[in-house]
N, C-alpha and C. Protein backbone atom coordinates (compact mmCIF):
# COMPACT_ATOMS: atom_id res chain seq x y z
N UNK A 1 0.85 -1.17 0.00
CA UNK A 1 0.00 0.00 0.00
C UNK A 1 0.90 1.24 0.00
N UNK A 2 0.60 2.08 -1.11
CA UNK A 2 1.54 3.59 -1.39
C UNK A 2 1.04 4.54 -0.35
N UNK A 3 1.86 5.61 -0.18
CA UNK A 3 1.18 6.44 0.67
C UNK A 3 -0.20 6.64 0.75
N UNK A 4 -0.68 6.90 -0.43
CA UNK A 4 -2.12 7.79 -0.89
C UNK A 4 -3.15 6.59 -0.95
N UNK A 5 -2.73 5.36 -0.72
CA UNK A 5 -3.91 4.39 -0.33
C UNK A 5 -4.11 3.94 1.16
N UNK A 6 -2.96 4.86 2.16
CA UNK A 6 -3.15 4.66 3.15
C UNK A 6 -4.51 5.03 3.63
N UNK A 7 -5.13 4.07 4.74
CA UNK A 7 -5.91 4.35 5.42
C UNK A 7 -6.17 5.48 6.32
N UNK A 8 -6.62 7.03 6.64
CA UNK A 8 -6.45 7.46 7.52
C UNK A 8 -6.75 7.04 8.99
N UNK A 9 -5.99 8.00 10.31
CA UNK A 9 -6.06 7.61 11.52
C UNK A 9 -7.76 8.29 11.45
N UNK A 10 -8.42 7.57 12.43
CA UNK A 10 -9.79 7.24 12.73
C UNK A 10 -9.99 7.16 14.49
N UNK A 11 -10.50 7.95 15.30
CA UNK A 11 -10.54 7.32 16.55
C UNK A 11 -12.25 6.85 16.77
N UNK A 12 -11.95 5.15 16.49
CA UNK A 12 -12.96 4.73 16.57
C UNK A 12 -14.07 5.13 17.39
N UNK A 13 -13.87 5.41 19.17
CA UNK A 13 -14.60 5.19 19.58
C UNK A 13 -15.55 6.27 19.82
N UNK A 14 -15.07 7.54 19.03
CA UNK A 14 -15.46 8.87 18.47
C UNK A 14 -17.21 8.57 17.80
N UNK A 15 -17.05 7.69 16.97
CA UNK A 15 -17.46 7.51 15.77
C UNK A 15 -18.74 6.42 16.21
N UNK A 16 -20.30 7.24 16.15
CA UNK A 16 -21.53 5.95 16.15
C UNK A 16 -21.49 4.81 15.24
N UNK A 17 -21.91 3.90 15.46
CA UNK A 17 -22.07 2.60 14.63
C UNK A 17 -22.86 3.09 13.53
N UNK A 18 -21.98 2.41 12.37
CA UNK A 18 -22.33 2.74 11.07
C UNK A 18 -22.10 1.16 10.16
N UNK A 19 -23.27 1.60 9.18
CA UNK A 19 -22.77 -0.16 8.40
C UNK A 19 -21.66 0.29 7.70
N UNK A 20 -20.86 -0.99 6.71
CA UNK A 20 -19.86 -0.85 6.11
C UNK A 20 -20.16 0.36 5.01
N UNK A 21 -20.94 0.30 4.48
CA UNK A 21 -21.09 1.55 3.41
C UNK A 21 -22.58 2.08 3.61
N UNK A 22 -22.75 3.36 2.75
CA UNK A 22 -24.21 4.07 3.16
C UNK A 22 -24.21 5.11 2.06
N UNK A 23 -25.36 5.06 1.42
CA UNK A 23 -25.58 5.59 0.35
C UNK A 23 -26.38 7.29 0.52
N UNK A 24 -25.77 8.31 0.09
CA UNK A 24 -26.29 9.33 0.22
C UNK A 24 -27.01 10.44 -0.94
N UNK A 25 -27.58 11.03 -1.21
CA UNK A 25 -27.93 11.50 -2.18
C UNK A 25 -28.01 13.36 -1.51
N UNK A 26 -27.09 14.12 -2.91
CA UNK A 26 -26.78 15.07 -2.70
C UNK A 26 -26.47 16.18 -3.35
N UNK A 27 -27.25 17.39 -3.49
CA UNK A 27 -27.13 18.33 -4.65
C UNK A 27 -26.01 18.67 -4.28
N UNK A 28 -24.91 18.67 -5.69
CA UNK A 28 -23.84 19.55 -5.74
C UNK A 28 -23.84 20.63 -6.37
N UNK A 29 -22.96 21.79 -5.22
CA UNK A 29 -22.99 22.84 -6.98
C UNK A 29 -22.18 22.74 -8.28
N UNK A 30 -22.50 23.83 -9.21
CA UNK A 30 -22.31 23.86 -10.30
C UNK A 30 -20.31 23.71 -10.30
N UNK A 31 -19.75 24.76 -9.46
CA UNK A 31 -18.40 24.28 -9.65
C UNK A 31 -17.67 23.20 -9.03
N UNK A 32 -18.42 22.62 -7.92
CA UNK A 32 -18.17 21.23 -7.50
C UNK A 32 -18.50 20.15 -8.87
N UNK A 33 -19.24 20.38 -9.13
CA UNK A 33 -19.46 19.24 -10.85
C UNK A 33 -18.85 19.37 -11.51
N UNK A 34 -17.92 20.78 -11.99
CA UNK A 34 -17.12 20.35 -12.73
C UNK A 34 -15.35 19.73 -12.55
N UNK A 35 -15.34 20.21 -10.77
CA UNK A 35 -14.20 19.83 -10.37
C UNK A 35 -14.28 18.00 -10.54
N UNK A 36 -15.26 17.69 -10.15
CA UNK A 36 -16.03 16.53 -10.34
C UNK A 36 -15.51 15.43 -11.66
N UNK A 37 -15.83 16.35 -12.47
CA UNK A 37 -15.74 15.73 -13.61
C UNK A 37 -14.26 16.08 -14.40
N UNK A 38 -13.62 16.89 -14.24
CA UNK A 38 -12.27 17.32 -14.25
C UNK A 38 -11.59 16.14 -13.83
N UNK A 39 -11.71 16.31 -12.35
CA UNK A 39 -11.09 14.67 -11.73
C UNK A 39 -11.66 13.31 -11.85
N UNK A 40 -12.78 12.60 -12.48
CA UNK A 40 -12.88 11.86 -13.31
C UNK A 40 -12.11 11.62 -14.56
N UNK A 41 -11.97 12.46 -15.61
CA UNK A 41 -11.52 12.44 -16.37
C UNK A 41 -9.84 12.51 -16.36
N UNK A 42 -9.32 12.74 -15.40
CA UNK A 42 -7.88 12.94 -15.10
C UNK A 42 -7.13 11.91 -14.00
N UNK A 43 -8.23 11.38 -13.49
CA UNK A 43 -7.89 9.93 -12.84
C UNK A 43 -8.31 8.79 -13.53
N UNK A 44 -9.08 8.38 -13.97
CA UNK A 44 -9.91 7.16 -14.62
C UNK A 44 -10.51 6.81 -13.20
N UNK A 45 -10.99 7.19 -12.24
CA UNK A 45 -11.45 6.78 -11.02
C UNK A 45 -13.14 7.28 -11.13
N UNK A 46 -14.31 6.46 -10.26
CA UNK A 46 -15.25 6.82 -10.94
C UNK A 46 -15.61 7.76 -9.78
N UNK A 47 -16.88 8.94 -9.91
CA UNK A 47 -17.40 9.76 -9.33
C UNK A 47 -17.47 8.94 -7.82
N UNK A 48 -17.93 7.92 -7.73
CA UNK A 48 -18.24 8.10 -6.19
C UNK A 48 -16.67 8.26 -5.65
N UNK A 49 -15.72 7.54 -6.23
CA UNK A 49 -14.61 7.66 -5.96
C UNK A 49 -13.57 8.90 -5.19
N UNK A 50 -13.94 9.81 -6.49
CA UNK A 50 -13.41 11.31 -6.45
C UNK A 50 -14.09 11.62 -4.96
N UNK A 51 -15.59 11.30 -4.77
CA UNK A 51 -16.25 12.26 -3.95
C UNK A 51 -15.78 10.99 -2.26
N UNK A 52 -15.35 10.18 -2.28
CA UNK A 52 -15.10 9.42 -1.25
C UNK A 52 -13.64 10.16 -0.39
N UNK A 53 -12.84 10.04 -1.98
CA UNK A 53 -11.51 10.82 -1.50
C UNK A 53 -10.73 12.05 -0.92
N UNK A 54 -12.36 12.84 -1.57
CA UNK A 54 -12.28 14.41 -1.26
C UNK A 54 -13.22 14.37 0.07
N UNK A 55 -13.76 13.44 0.88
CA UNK A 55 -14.18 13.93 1.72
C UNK A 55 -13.07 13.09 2.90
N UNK A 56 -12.33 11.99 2.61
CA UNK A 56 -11.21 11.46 3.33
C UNK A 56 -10.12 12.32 3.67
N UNK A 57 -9.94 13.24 2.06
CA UNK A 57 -9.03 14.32 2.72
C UNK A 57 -9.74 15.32 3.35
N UNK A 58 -10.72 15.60 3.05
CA UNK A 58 -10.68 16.62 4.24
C UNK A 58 -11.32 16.22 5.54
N UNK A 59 -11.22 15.39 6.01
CA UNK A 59 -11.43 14.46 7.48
C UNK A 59 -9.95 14.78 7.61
N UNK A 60 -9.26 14.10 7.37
CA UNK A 60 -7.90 13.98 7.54
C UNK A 60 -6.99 15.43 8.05
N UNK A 61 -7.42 16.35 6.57
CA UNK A 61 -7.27 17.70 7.00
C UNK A 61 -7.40 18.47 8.24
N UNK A 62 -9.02 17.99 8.91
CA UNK A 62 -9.88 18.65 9.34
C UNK A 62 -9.01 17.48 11.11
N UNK A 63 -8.25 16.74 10.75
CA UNK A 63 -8.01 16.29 12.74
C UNK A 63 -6.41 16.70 12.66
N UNK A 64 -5.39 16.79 11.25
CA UNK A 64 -4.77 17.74 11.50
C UNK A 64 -4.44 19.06 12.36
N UNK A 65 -5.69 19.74 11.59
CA UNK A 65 -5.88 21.04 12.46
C UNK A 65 -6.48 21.15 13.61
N UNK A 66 -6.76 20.03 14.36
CA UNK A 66 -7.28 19.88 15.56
C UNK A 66 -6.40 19.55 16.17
N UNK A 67 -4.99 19.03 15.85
CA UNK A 67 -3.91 18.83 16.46
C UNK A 67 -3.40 19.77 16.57
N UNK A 68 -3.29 21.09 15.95
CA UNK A 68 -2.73 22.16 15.80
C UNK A 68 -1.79 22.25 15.01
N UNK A 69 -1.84 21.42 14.04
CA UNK A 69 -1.27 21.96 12.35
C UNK A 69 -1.24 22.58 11.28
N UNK A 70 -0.81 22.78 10.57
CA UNK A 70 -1.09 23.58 9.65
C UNK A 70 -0.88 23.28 8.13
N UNK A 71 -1.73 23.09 7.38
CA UNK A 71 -1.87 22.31 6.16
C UNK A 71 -0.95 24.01 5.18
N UNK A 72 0.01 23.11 4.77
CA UNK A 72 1.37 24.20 3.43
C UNK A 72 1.09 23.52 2.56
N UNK A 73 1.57 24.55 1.42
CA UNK A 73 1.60 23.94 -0.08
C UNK A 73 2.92 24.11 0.02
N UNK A 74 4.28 23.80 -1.08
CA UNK A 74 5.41 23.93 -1.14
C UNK A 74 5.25 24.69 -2.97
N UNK A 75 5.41 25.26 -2.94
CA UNK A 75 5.36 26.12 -5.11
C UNK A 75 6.57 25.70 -5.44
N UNK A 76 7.39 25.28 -6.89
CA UNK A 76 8.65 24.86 -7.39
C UNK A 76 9.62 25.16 -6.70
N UNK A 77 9.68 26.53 -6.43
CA UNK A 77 10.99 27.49 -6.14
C UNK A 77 11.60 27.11 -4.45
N UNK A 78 10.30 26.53 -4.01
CA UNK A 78 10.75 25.58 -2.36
C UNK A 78 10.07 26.75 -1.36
N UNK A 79 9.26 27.61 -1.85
CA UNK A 79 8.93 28.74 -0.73
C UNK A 79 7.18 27.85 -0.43
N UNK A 80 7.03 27.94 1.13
CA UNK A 80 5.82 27.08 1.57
C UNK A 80 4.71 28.45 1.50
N UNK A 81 3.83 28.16 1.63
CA UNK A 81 2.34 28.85 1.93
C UNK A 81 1.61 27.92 2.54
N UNK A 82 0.81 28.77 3.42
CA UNK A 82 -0.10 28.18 4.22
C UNK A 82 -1.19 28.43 3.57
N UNK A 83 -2.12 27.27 3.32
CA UNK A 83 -3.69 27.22 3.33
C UNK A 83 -4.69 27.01 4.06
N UNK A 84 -5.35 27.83 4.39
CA UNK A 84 -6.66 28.55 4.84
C UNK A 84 -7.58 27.80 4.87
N UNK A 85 -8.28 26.35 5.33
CA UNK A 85 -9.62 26.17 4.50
C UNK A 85 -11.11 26.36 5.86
N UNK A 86 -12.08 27.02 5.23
CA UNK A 86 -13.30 27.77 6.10
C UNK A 86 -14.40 27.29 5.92
């Protein structure tokens, strides 16, 4: 398993009993659909996929910053920025 199929940390006992999977139905907006379909087309991975992964990262993101981290980008030149997300 590569990094990016790692499992994230999870504290189970956080978390109500849930079955293995659960089906949701959900208006997206207009520029979420096309990010949507952008990343379909640029992964070969299918929609529920994209939308499984983008909400794993931002779980992941989101106990980061509860640790008191801080999510950087790094740009070519090696200078970091911090991102903001609200």
């Amino acid at each position: 398993m590569n990094r990016t199929e790692r499992e994230l940390p999870v504290d189970q006992d956080r978390l109500p009993p849930h079955p293995d999977t659960e089906r949701y139905s959900v208006t997206v907006c207009p520029p979420a659909v096309t990010i949507v379909s952008e990343l379909v087309a640029a992964s070969g991975v299918s929609k529920s996929d994209v939308i499984n992964r983008a909400i794993l990262l931002l779980g992941f993101v989101e106990q980061e910053r509860a640790k008191g981290h801080d999510l950087m980008i790094r740009d070519t030149q090696g200078a970091l920025e911090r991102i903001h997300i609200i």
